[in-house]
PDB file of N, CA and C in Angstrom:
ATOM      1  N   UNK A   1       0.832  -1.190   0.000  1.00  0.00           N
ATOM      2  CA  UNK A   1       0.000   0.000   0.000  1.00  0.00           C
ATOM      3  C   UNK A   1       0.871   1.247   0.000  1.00  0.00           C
ATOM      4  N   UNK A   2      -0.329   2.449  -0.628  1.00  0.00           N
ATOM      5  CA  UNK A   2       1.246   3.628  -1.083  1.00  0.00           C
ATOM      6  C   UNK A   2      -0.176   4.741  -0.136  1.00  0.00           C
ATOM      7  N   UNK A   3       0.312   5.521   0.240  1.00  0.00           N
ATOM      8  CA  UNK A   3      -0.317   6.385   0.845  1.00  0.00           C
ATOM      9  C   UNK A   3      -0.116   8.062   0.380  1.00  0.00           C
ATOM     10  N   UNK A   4       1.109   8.150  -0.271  1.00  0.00           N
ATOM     11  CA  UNK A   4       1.937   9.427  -0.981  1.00  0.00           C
ATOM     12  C   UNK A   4       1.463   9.544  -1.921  1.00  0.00           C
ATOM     13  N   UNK A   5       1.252   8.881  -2.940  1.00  0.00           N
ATOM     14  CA  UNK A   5       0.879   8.449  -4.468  1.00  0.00           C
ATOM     15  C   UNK A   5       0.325   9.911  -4.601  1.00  0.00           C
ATOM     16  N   UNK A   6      -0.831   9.832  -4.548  1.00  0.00           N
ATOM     17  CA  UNK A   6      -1.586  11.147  -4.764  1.00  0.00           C
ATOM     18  C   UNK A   6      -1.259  12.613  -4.877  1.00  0.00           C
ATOM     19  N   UNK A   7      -0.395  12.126  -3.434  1.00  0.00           N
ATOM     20  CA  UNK A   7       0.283  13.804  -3.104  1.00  0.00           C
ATOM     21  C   UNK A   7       1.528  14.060  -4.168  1.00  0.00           C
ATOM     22  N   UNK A   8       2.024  12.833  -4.518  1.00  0.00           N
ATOM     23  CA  UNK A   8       3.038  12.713  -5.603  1.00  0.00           C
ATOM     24  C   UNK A   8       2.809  13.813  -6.433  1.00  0.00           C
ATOM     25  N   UNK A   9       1.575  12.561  -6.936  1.00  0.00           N
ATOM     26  CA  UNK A   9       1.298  13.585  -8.678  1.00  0.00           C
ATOM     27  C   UNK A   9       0.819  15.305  -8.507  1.00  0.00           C
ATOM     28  N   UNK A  10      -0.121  15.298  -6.913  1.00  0.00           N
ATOM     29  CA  UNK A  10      -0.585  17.246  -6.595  1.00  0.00           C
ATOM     30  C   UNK A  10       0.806  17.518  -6.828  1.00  0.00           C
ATOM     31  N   UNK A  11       2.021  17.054  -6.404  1.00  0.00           N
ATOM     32  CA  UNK A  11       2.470  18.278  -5.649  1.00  0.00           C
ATOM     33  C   UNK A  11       3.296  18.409  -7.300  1.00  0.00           C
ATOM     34  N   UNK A  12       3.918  16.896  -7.814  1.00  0.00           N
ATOM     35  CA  UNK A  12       4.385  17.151  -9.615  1.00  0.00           C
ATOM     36  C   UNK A  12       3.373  18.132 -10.456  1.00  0.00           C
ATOM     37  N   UNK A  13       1.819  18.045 -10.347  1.00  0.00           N
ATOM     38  CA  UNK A  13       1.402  19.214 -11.392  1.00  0.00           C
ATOM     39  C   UNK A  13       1.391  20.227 -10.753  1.00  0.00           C
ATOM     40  N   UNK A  14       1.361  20.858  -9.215  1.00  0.00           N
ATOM     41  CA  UNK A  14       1.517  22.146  -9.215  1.00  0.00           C
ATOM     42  C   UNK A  14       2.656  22.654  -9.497  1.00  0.00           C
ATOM     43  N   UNK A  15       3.763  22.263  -9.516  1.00  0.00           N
ATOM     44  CA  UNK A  15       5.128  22.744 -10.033  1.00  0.00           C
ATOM     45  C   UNK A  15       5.029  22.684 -11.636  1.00  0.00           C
ATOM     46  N   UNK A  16       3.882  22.302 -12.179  1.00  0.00           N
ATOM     47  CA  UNK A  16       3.921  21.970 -14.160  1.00  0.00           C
ATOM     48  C   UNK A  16       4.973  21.201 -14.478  1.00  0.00           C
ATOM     49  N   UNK A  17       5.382  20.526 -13.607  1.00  0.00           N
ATOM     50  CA  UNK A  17       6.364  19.124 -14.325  1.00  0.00           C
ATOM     51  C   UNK A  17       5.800  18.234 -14.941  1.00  0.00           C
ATOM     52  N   UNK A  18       6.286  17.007 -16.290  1.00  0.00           N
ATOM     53  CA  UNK A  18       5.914  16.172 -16.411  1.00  0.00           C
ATOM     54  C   UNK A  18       5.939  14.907 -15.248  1.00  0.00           C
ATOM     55  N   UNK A  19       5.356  14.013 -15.437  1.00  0.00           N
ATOM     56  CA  UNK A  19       6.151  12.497 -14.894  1.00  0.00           C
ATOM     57  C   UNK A  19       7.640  12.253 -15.403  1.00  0.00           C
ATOM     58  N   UNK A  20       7.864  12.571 -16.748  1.00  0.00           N
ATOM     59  CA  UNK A  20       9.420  12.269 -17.244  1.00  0.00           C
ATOM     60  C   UNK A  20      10.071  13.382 -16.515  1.00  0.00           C
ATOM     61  N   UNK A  21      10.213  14.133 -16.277  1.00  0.00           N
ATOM     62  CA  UNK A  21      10.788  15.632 -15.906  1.00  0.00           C
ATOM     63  C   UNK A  21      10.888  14.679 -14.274  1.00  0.00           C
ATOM     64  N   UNK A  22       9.810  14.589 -13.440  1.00  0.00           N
ATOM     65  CA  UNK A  22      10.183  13.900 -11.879  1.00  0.00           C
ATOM     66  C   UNK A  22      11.020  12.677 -12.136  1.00  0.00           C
ATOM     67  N   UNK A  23      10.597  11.814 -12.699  1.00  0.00           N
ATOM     68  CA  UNK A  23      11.735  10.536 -13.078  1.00  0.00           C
ATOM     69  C   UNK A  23      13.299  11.011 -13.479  1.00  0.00           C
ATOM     70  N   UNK A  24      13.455  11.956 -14.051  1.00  0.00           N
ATOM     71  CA  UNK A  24      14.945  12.348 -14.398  1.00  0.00           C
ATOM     72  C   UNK A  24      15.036  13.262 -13.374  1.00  0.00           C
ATOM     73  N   UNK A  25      14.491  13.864 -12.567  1.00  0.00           N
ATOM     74  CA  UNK A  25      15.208  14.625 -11.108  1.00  0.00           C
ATOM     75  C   UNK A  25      15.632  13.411 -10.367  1.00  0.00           C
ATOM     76  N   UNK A  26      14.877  12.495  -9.920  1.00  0.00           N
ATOM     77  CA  UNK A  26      15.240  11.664  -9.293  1.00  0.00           C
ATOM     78  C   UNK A  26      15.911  10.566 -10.280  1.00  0.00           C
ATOM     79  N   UNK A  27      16.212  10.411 -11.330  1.00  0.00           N
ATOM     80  CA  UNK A  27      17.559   9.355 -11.500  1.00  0.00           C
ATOM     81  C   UNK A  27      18.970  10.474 -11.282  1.00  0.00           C
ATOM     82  N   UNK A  28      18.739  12.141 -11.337  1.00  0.00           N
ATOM     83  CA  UNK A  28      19.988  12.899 -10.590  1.00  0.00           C
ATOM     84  C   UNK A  28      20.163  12.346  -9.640  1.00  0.00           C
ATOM     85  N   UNK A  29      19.492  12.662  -8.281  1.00  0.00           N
ATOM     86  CA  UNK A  29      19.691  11.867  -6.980  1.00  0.00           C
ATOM     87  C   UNK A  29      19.782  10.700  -6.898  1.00  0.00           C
ATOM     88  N   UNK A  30      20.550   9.525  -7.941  1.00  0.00           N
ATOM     89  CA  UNK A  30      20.750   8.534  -7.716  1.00  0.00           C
ATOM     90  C   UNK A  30      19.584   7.362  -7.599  1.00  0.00           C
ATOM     91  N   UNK A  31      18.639   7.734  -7.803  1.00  0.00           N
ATOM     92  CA  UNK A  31      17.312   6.568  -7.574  1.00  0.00           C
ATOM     93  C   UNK A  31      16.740   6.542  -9.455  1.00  0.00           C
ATOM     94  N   UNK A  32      17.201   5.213  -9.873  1.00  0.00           N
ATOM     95  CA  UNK A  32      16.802   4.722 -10.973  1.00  0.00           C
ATOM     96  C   UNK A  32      15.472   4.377 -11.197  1.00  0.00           C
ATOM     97  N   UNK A  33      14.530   5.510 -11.414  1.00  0.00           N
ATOM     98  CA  UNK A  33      13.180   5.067 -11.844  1.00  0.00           C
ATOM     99  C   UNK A  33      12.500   5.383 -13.508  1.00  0.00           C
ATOM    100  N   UNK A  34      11.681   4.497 -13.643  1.00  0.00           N
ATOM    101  CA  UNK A  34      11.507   5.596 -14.838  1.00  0.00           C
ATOM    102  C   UNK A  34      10.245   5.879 -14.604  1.00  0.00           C
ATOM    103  N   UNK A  35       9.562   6.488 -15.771  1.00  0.00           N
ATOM    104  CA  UNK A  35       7.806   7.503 -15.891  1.00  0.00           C
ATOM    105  C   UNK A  35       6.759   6.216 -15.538  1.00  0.00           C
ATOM    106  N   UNK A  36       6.945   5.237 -16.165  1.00  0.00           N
ATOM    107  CA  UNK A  36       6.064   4.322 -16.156  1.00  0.00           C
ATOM    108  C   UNK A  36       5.763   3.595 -14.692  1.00  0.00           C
ATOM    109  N   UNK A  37       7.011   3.327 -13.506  1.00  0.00           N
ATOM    110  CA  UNK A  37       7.273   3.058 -12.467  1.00  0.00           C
ATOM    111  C   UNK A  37       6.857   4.459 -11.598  1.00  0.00           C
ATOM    112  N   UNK A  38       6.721   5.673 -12.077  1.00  0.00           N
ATOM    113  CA  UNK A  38       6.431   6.714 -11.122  1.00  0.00           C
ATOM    114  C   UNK A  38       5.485   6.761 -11.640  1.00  0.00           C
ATOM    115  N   UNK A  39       4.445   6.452 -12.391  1.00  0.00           N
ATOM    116  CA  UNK A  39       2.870   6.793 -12.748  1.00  0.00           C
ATOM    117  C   UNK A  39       2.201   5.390 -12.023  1.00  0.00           C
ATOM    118  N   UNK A  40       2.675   4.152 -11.311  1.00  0.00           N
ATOM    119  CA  UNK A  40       2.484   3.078 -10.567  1.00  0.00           C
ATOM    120  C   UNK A  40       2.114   4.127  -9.138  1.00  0.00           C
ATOM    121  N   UNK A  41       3.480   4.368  -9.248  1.00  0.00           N
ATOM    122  CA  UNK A  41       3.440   5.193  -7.616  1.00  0.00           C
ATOM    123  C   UNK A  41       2.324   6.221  -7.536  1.00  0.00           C
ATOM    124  N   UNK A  42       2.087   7.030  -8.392  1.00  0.00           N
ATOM    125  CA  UNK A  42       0.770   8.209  -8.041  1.00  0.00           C
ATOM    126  C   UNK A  42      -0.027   7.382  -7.979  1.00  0.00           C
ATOM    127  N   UNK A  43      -0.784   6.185  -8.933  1.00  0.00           N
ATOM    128  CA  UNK A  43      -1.963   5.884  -8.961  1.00  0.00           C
ATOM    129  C   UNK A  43      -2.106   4.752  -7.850  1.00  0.00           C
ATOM    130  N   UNK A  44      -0.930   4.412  -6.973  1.00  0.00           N
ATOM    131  CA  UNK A  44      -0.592   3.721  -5.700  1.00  0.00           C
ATOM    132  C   UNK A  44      -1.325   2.630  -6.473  1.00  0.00           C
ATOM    133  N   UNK A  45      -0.719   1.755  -7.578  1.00  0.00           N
ATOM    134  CA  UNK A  45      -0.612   0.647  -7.410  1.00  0.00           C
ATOM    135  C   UNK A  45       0.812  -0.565  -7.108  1.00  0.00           C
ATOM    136  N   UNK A  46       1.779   1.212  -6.945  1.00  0.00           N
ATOM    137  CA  UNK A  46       3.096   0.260  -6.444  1.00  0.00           C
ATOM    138  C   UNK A  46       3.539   1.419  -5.649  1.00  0.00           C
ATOM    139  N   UNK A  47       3.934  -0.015  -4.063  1.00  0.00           N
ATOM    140  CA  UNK A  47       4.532   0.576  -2.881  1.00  0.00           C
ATOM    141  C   UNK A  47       5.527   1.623  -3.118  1.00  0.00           C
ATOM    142  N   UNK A  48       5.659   2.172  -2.011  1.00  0.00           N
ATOM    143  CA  UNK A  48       7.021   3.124  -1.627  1.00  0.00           C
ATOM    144  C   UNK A  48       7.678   2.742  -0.376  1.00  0.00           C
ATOM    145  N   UNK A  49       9.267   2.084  -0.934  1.00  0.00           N
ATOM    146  CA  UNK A  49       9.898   2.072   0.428  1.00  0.00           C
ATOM    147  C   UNK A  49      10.379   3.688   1.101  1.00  0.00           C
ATOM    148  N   UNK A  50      11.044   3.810   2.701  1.00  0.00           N
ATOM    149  CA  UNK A  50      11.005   4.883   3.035  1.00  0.00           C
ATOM    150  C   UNK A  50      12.298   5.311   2.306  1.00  0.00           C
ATOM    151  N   UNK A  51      13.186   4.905   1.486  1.00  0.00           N
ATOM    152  CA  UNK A  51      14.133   5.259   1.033  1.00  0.00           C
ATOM    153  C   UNK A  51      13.832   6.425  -0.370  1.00  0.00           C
ATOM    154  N   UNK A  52      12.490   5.825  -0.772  1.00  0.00           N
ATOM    155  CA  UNK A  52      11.904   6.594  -1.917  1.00  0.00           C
ATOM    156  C   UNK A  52      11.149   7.579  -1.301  1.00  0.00           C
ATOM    157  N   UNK A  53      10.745   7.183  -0.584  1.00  0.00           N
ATOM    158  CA  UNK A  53       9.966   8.522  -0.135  1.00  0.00           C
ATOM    159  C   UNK A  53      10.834   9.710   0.039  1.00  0.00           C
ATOM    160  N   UNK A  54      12.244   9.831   0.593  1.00  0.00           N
ATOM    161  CA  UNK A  54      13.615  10.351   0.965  1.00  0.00           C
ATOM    162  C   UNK A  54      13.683  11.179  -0.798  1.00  0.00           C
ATOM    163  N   UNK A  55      13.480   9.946  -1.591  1.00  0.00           N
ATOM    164  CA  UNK A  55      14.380  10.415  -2.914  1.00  0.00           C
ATOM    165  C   UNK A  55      13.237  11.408  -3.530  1.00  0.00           C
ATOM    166  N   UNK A  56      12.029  10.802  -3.218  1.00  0.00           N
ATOM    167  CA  UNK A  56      10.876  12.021  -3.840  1.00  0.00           C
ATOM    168  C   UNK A  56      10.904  13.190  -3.395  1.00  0.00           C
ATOM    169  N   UNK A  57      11.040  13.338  -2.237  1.00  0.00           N
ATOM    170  CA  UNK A  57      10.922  14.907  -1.493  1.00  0.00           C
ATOM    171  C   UNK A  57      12.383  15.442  -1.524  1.00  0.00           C
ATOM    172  N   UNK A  58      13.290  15.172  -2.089  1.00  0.00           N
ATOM    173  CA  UNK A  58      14.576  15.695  -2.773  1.00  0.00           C
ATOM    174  C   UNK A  58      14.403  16.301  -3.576  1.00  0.00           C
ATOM    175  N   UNK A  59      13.518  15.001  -4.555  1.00  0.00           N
ATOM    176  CA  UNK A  59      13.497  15.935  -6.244  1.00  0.00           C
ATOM    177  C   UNK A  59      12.741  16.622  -6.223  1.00  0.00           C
ATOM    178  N   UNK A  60      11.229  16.875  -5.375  1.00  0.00           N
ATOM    179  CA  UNK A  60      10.730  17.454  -5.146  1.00  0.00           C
ATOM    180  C   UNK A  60      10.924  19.250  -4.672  1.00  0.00           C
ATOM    181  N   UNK A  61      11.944  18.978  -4.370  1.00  0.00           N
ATOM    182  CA  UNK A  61      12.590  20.044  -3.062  1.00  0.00           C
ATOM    183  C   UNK A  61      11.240  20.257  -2.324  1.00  0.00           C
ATOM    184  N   UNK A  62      11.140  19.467  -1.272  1.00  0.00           N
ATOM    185  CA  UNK A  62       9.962  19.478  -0.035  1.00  0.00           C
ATOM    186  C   UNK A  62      10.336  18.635   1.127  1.00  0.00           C
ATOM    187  N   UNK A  63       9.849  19.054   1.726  1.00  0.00           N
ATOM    188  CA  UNK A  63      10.732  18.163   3.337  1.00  0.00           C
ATOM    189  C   UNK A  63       9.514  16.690   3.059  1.00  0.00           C
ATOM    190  N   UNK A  64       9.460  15.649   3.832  1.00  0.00           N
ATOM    191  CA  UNK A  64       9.303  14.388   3.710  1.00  0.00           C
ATOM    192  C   UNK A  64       7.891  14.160   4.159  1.00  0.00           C
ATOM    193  N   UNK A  65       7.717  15.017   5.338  1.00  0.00           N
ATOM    194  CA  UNK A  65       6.661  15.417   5.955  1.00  0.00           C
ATOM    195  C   UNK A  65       4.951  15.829   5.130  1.00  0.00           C
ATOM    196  N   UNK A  66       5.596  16.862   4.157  1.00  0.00           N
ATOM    197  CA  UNK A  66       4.975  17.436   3.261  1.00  0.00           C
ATOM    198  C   UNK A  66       4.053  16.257   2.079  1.00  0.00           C
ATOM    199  N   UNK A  67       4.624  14.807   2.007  1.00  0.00           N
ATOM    200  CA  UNK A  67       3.919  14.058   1.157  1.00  0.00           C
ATOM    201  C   UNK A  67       2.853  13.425   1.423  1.00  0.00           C
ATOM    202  N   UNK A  68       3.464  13.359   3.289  1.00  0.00           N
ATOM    203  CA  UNK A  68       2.353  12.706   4.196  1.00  0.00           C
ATOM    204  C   UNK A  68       0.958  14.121   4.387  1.00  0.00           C
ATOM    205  N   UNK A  69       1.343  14.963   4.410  1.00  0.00           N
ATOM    206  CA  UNK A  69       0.276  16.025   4.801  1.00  0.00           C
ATOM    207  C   UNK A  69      -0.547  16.548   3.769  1.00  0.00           C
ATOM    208  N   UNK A  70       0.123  16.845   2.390  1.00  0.00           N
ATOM    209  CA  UNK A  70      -0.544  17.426   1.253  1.00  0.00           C
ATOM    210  C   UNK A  70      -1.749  17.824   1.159  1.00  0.00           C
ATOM    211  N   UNK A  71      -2.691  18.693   0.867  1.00  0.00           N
ATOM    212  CA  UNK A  71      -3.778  18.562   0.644  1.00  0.00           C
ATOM    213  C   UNK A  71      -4.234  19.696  -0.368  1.00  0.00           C
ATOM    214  N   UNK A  72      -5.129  19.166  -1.695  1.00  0.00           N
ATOM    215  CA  UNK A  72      -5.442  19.832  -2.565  1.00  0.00           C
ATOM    216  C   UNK A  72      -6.270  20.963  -2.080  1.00  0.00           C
ATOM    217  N   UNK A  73      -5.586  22.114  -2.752  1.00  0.00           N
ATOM    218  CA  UNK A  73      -6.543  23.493  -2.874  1.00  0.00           C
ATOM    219  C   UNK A  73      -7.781  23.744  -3.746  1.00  0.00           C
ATOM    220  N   UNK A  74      -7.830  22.816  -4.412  1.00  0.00           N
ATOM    221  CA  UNK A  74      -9.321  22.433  -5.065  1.00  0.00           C
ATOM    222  C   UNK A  74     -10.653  21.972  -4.568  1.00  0.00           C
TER     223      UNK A  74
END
């Protein structure tokens, strides 16, 4: 079970990134993912260890906290 997923993709379209654009921030920081494996993760049909969660809120630039809390302004 993924619990971030969601907040993933809010927090990728409020910045107007693609999915490819987050997948290549984070293969910078060393975590080999690609678009297809990070569109698993938003639609939480694939887990997140806490190591990814670490690597998302990097590429993100957002503290870790922030994926767990998110909440749409819509």
């Amino acid at each position: 079970m993924n619990i971030i997923g969601k907040n993933v993709r809010l927090i990728r379209e409020k910045k107007g990134w693609t999915q490819e654009q987050l997948a290549a921030k984070c293969n910078l920081n060393d975590w080999e993912i690609s678009r297809s494996t990070l569109a698993k993760i938003e639609s939480n049909v694939r887990g997140v260890t806490d190591i990814e969660v670490s690597y998302l809120a990097v590429a993100l630039d957002i503290k870790i906290e922030t994926l767990f809390l998110y909440h749409s302004k819509t």
